[in-house]
PDB file of N, CA and C in Angstrom:
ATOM      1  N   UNK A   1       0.854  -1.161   0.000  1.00  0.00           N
ATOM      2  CA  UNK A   1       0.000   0.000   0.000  1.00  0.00           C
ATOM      3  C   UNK A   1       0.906   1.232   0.000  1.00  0.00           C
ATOM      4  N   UNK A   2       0.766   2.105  -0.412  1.00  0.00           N
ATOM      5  CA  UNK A   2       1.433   3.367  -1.213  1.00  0.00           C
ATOM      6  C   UNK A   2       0.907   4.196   0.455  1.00  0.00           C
ATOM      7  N   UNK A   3       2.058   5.270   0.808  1.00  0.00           N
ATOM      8  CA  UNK A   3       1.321   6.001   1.817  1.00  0.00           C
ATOM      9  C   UNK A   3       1.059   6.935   1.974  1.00  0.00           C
ATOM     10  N   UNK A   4       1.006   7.228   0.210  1.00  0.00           N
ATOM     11  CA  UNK A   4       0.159   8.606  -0.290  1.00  0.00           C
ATOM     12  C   UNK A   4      -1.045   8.308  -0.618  1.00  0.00           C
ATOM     13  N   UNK A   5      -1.855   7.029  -0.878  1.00  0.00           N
ATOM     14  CA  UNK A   5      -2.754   6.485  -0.595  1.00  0.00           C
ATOM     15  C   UNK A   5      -3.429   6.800   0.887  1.00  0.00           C
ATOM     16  N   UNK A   6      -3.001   6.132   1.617  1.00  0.00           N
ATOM     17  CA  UNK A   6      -3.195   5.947   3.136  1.00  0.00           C
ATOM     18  C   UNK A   6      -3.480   7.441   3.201  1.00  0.00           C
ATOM     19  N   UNK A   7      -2.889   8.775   2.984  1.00  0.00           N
ATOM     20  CA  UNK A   7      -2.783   9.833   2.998  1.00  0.00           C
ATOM     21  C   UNK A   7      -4.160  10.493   2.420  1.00  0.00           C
ATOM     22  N   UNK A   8      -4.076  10.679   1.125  1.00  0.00           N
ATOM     23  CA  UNK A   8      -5.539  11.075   0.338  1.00  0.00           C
ATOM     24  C   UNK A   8      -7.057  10.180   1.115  1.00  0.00           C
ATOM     25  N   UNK A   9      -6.642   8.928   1.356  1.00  0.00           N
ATOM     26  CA  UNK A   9      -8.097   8.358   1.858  1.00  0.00           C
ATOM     27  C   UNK A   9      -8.093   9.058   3.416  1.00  0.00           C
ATOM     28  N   UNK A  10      -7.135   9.157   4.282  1.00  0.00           N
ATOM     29  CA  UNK A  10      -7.210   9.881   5.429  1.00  0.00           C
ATOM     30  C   UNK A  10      -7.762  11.276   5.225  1.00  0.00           C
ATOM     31  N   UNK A  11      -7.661  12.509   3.806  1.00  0.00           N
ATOM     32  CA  UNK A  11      -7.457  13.682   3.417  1.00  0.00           C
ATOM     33  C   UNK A  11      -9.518  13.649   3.570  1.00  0.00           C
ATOM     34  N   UNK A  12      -9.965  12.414   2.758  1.00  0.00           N
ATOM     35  CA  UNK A  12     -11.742  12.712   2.298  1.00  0.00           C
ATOM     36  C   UNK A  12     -11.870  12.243   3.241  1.00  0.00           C
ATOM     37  N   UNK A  13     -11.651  11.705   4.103  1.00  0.00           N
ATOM     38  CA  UNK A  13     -12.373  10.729   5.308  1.00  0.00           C
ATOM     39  C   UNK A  13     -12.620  12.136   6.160  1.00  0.00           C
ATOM     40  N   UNK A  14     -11.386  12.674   6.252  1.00  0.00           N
ATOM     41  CA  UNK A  14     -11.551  13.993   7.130  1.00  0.00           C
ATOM     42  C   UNK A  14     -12.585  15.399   6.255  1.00  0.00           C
ATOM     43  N   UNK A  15     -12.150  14.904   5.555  1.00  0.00           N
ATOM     44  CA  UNK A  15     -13.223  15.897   4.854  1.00  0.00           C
ATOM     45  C   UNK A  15     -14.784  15.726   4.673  1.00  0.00           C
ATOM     46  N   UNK A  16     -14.756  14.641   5.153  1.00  0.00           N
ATOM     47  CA  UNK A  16     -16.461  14.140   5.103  1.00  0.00           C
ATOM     48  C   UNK A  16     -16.577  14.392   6.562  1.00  0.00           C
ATOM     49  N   UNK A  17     -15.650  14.095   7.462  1.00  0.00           N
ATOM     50  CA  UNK A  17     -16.409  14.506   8.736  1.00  0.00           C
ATOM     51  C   UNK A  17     -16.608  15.944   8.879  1.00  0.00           C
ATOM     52  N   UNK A  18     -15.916  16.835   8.305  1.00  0.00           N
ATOM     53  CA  UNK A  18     -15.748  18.307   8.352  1.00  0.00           C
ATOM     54  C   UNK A  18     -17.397  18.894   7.943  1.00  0.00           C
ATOM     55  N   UNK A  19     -17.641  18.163   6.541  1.00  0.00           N
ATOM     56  CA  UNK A  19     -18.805  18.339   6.255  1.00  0.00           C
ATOM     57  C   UNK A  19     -19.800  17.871   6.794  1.00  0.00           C
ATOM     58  N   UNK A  20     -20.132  16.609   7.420  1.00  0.00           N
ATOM     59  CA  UNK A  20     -20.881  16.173   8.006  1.00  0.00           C
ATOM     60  C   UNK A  20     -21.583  16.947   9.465  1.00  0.00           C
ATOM     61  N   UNK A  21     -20.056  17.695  10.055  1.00  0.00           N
ATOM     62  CA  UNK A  21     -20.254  18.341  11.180  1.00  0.00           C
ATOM     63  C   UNK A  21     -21.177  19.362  10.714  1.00  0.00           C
ATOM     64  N   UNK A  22     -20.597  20.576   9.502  1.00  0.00           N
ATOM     65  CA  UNK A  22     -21.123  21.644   8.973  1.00  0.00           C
ATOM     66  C   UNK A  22     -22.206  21.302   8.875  1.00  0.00           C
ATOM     67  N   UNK A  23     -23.156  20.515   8.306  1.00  0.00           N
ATOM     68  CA  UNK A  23     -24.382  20.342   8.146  1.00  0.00           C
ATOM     69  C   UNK A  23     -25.138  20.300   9.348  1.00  0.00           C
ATOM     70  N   UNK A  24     -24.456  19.425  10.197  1.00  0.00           N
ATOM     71  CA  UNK A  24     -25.233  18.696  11.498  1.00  0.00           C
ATOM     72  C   UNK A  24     -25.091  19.806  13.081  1.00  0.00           C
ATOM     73  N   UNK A  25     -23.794  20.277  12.407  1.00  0.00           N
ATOM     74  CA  UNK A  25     -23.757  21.049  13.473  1.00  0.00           C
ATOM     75  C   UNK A  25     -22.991  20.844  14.638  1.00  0.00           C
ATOM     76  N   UNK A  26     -22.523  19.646  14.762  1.00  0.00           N
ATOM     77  CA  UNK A  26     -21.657  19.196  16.190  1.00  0.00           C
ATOM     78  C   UNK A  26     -20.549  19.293  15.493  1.00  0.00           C
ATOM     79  N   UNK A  27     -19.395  19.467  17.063  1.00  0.00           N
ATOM     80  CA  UNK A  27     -18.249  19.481  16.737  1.00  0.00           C
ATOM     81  C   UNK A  27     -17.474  18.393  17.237  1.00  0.00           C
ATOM     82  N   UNK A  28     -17.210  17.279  18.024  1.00  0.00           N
ATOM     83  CA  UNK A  28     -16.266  16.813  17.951  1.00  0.00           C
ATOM     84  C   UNK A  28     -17.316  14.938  17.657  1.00  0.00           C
ATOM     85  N   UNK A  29     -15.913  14.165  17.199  1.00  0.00           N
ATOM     86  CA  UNK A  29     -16.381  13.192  16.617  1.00  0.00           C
ATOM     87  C   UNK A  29     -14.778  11.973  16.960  1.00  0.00           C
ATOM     88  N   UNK A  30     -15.552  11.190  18.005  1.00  0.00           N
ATOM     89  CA  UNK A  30     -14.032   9.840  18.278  1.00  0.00           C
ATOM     90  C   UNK A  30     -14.419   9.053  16.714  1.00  0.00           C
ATOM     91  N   UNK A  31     -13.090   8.859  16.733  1.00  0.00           N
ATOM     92  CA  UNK A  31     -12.525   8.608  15.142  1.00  0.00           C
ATOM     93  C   UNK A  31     -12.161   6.839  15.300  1.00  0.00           C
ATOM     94  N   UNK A  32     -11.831   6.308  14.887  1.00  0.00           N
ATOM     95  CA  UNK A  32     -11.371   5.184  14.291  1.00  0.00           C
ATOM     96  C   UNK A  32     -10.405   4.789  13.334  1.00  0.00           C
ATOM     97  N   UNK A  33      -9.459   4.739  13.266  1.00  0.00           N
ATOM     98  CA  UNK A  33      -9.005   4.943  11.678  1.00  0.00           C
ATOM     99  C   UNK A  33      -8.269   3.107  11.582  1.00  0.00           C
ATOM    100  N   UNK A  34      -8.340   1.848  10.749  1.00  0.00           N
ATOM    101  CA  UNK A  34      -7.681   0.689  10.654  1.00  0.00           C
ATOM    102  C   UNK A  34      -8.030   0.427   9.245  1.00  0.00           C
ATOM    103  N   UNK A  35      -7.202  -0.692   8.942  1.00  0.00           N
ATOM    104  CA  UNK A  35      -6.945  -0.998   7.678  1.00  0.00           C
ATOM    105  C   UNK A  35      -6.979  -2.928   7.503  1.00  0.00           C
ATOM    106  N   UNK A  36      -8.018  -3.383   6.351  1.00  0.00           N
ATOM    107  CA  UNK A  36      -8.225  -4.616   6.194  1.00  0.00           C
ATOM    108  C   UNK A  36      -7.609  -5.404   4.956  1.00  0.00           C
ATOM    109  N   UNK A  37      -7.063  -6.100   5.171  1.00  0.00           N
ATOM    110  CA  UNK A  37      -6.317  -6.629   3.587  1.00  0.00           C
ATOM    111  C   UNK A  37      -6.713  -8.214   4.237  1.00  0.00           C
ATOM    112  N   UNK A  38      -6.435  -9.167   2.665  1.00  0.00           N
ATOM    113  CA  UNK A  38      -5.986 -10.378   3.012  1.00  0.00           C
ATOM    114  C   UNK A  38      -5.180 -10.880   4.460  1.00  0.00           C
ATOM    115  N   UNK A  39      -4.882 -10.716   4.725  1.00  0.00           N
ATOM    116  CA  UNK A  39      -3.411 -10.859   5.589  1.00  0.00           C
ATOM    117  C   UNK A  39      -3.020 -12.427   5.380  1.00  0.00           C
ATOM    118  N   UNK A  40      -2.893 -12.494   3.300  1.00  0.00           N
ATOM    119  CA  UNK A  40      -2.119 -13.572   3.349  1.00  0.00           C
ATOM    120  C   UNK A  40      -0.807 -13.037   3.758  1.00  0.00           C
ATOM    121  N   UNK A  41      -0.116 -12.028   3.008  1.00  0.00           N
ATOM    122  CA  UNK A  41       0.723 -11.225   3.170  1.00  0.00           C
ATOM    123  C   UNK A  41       1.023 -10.358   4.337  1.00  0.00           C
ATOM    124  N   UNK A  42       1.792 -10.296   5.107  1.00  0.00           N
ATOM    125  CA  UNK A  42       2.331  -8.757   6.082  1.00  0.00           C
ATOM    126  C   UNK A  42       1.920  -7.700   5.280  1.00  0.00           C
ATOM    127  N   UNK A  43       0.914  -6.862   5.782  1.00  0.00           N
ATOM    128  CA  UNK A  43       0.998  -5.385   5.215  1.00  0.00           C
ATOM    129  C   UNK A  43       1.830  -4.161   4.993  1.00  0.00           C
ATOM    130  N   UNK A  44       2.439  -3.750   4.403  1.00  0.00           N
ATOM    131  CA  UNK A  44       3.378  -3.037   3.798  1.00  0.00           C
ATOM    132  C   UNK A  44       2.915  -1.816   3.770  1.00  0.00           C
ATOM    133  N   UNK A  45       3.779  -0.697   4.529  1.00  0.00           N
ATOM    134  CA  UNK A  45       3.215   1.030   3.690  1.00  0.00           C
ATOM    135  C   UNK A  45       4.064   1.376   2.872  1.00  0.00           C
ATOM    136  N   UNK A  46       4.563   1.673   1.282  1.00  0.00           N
ATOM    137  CA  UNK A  46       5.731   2.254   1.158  1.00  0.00           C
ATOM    138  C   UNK A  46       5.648   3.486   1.249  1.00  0.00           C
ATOM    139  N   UNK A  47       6.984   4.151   0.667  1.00  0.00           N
ATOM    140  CA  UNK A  47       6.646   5.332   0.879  1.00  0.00           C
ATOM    141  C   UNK A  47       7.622   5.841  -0.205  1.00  0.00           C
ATOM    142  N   UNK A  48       8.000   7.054  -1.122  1.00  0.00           N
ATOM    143  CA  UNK A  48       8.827   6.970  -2.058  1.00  0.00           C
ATOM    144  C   UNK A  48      10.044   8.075  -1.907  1.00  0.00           C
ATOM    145  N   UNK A  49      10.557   7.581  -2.788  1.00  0.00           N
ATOM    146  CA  UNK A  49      12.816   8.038  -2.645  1.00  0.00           C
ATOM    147  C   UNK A  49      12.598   9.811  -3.434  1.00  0.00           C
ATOM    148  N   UNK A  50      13.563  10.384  -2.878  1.00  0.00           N
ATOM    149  CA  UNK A  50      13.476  11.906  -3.576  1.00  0.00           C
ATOM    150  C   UNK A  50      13.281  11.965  -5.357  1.00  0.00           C
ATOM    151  N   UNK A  51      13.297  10.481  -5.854  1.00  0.00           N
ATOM    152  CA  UNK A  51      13.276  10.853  -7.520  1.00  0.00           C
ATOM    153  C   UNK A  51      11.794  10.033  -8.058  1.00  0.00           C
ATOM    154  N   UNK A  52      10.975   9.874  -6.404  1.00  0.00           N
ATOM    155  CA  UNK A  52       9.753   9.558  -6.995  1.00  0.00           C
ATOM    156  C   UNK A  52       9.467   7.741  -7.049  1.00  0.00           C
ATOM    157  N   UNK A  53      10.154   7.679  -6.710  1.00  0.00           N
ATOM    158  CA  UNK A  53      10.154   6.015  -6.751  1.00  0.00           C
ATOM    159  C   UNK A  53       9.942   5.218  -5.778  1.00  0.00           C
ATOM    160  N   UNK A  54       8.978   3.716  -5.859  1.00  0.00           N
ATOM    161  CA  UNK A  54       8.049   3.310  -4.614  1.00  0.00           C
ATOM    162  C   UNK A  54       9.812   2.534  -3.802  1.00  0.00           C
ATOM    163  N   UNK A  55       9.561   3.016  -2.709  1.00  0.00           N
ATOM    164  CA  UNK A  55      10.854   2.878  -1.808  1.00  0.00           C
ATOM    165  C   UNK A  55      10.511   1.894  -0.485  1.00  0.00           C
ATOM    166  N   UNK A  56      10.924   0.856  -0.113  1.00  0.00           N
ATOM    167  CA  UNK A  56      10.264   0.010   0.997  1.00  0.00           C
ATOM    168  C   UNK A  56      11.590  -0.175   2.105  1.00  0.00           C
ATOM    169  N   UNK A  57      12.672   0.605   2.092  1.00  0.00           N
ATOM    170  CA  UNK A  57      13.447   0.622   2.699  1.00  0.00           C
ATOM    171  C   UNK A  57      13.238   0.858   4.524  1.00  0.00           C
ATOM    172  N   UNK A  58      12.356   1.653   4.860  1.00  0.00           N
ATOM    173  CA  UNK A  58      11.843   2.092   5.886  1.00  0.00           C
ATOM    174  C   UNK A  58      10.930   1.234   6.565  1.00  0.00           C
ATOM    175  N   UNK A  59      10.282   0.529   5.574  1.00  0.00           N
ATOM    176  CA  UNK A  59       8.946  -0.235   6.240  1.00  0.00           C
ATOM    177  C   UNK A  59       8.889  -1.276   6.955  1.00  0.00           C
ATOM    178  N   UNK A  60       8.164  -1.473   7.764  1.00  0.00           N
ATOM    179  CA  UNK A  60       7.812  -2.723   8.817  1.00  0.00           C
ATOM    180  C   UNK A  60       6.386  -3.481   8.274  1.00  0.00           C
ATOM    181  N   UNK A  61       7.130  -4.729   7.972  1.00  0.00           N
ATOM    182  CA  UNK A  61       6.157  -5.642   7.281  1.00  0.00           C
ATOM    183  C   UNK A  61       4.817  -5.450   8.791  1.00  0.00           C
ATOM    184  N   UNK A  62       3.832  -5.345   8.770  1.00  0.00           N
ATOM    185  CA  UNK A  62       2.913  -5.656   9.523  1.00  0.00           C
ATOM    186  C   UNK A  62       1.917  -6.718   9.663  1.00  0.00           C
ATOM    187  N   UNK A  63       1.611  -7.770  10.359  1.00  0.00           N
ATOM    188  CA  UNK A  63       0.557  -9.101  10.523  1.00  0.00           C
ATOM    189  C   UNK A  63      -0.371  -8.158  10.960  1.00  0.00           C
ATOM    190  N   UNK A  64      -0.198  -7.480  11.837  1.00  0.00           N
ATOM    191  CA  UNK A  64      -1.437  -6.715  11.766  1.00  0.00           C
ATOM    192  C   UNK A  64      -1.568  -4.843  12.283  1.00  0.00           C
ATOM    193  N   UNK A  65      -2.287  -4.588  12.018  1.00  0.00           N
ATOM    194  CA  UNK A  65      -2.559  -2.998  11.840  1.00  0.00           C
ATOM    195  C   UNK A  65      -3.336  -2.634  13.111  1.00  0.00           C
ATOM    196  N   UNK A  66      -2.996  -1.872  14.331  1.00  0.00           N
ATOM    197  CA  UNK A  66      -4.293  -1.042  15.368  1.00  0.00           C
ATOM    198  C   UNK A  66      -4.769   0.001  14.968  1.00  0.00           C
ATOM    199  N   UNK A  67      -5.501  -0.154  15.232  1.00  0.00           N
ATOM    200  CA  UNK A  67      -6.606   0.980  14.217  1.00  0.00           C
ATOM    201  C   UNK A  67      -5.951   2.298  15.260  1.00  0.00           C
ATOM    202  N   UNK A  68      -5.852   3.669  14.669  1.00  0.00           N
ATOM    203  CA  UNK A  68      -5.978   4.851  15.429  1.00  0.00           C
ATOM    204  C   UNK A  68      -7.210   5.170  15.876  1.00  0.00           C
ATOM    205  N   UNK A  69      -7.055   5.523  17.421  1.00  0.00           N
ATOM    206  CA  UNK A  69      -8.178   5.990  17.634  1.00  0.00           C
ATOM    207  C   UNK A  69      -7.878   7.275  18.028  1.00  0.00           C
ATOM    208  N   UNK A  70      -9.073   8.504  18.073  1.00  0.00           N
ATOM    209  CA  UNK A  70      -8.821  10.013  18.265  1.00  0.00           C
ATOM    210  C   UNK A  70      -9.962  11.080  18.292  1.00  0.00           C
ATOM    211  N   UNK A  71     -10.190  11.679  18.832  1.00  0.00           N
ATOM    212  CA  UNK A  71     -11.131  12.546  19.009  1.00  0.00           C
ATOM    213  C   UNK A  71     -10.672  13.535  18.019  1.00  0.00           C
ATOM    214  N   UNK A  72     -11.547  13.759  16.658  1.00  0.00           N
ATOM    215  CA  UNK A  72     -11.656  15.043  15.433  1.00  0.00           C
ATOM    216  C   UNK A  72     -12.727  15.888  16.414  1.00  0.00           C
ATOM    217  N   UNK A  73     -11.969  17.713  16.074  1.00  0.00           N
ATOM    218  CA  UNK A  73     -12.620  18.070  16.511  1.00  0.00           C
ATOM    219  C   UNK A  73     -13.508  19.116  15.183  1.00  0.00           C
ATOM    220  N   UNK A  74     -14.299  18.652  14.840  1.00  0.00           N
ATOM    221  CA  UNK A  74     -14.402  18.952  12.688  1.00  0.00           C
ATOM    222  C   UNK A  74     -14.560  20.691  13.236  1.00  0.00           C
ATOM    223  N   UNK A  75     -15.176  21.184  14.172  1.00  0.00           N
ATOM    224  CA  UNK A  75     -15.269  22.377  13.993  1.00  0.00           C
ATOM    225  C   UNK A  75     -14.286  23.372  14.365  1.00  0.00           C
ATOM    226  N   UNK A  76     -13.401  23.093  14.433  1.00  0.00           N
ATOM    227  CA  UNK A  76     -12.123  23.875  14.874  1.00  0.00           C
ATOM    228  C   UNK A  76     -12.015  24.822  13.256  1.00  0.00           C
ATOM    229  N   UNK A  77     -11.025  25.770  13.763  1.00  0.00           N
ATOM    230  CA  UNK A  77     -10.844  26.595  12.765  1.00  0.00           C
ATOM    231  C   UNK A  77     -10.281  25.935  11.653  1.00  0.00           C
ATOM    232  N   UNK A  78      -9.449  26.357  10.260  1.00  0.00           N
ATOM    233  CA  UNK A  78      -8.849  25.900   9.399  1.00  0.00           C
ATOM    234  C   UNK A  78      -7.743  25.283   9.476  1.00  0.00           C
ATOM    235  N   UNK A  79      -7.024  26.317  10.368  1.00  0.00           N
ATOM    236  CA  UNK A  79      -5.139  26.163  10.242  1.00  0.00           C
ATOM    237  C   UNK A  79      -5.486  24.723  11.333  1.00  0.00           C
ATOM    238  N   UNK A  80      -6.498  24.604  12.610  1.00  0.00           N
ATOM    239  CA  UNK A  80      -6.276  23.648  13.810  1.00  0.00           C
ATOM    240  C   UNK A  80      -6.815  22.275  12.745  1.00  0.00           C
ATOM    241  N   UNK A  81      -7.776  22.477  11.784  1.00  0.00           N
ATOM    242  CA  UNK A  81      -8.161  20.973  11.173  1.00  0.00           C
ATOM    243  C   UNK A  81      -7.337  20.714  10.492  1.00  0.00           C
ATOM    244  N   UNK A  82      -6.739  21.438   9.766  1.00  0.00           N
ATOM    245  CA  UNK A  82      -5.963  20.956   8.735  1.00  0.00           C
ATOM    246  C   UNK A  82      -4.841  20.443   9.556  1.00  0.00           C
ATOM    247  N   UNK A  83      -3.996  20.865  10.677  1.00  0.00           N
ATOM    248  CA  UNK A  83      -3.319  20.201  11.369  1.00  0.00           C
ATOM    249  C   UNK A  83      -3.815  18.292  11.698  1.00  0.00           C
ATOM    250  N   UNK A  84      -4.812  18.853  11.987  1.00  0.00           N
ATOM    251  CA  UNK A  84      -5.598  16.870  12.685  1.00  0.00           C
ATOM    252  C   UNK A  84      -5.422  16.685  11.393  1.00  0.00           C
ATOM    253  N   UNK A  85      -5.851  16.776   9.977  1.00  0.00           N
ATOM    254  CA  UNK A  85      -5.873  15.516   8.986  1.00  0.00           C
ATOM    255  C   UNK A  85      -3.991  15.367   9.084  1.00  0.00           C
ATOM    256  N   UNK A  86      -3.275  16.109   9.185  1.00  0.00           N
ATOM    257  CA  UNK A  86      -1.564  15.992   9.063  1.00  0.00           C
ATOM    258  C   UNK A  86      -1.750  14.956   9.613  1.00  0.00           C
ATOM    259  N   UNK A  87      -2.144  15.048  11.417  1.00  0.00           N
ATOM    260  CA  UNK A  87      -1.300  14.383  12.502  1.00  0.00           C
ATOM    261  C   UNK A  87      -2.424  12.964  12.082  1.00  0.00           C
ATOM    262  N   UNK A  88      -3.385  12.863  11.919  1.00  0.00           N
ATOM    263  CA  UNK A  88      -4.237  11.484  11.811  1.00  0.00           C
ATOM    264  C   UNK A  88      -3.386  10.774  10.489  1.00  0.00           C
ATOM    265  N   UNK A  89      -2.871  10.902   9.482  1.00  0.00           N
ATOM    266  CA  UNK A  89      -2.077  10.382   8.524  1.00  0.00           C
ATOM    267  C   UNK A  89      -1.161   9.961   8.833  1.00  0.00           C
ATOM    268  N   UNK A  90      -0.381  11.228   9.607  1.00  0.00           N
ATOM    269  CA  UNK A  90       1.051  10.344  10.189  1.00  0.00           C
ATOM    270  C   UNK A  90       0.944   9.512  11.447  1.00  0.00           C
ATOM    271  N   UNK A  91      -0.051   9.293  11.970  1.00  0.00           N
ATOM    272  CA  UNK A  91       0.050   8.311  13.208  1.00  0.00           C
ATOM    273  C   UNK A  91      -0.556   7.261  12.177  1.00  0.00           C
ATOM    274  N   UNK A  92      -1.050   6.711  11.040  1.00  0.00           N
ATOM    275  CA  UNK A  92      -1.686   5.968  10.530  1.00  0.00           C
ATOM    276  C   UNK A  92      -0.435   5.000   9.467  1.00  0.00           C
ATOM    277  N   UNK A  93       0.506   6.186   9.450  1.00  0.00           N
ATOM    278  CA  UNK A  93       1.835   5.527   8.233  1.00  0.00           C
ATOM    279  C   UNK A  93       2.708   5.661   8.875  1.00  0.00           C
ATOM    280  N   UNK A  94       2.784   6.302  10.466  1.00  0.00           N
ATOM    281  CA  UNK A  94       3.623   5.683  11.281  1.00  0.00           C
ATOM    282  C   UNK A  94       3.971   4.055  11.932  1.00  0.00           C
ATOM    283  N   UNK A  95       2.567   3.398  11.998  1.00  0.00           N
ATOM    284  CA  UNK A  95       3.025   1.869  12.234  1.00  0.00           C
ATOM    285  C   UNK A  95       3.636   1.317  10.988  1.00  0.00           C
ATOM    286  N   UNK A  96       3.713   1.397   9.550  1.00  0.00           N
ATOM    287  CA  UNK A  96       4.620   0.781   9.002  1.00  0.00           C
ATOM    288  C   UNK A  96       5.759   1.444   8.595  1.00  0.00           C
ATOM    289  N   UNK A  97       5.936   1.955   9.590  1.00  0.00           N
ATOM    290  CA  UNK A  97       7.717   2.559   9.476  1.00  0.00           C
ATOM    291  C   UNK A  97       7.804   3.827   9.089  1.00  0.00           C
ATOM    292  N   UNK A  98       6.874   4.654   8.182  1.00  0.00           N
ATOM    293  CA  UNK A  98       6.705   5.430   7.421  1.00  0.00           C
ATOM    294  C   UNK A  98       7.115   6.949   8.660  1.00  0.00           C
ATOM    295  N   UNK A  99       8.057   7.639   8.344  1.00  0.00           N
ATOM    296  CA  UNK A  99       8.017   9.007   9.474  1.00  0.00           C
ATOM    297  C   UNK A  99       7.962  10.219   8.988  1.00  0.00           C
ATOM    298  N   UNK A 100       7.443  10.260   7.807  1.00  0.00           N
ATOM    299  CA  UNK A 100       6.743  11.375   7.077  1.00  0.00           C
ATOM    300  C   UNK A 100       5.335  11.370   6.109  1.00  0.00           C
ATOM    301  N   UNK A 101       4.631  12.327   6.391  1.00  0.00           N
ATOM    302  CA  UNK A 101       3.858  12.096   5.371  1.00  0.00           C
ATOM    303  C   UNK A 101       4.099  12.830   4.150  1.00  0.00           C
ATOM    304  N   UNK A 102       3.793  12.454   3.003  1.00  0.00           N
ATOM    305  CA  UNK A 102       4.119  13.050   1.743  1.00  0.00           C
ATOM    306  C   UNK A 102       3.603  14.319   1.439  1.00  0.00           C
ATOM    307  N   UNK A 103       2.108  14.344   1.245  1.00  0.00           N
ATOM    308  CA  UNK A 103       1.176  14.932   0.516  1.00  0.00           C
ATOM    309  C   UNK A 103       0.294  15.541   1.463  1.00  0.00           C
ATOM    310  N   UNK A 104       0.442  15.609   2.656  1.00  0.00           N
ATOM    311  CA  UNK A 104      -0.258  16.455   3.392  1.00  0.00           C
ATOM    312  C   UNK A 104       0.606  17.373   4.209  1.00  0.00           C
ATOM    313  N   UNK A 105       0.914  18.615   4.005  1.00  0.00           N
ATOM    314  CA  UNK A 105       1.909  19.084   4.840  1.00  0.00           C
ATOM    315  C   UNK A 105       1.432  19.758   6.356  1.00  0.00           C
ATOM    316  N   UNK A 106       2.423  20.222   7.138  1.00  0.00           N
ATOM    317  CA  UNK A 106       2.000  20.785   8.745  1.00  0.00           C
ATOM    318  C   UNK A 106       1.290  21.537   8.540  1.00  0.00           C
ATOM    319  N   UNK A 107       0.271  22.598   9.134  1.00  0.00           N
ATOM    320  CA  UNK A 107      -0.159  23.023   9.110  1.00  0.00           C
ATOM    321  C   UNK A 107       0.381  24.072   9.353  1.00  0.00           C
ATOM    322  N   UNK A 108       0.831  25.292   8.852  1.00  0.00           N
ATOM    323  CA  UNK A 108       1.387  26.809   8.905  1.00  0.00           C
ATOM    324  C   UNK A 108       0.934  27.353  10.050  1.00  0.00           C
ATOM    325  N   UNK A 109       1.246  28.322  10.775  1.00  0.00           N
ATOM    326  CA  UNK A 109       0.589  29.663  11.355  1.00  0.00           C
ATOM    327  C   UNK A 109       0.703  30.729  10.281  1.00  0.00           C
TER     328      UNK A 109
END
């Protein structure tokens, strides 16, 4: 599994709760976040080399995955959500070794 994958599906997941809140109106929401494969195989995150290329040097084969758990708080301001989708990605591509995320960056002040 690619962990710019893992990344973008973490990016709408959070973005559906964002919206979901907006509509509904509440703000915080305990999260869940795990991942289901075969497990003929150890699960794999890669992650890729500065010239773009799928890189598995870092990774920890996984038998199995703990789901993150976490309190989203969807109604927080911009700069504070956009921080939670960062930090919910990287605690998610942190169990297979992964110590950056790609495609979602920190959140600025």
């Amino acid at each position: 599994m690619a962990s710019r994958d893992v990344e973008v599906a973490i990016a709408d997941f959070m973005g559906l709760i964002r919206e979901v809140s907006n509509r509904l109106g509440l703000g915080e929401y305990e999260v869940k976040v795990g991942f289901e494969w075969d497990k003929i195989d150890r699960l794999q995150i890669w992650t890729t080399d500065e010239m773009n290329y799928a890189y598995s040097g870092s990774t920890i084969p996984l038998a199995q995955y703990t789901p993150i758990e976490v309190t989203v708080r969807a109604n927080a301001d911009g700069h504070d959500f956009h921080q939670q989708v960062h930090d919910v990605a990287l605690d998610c591509v942190n169990q297979g070794g992964i110590a950056h995320v790609q495609t979602i960056s920190p959140a600025r002040a």
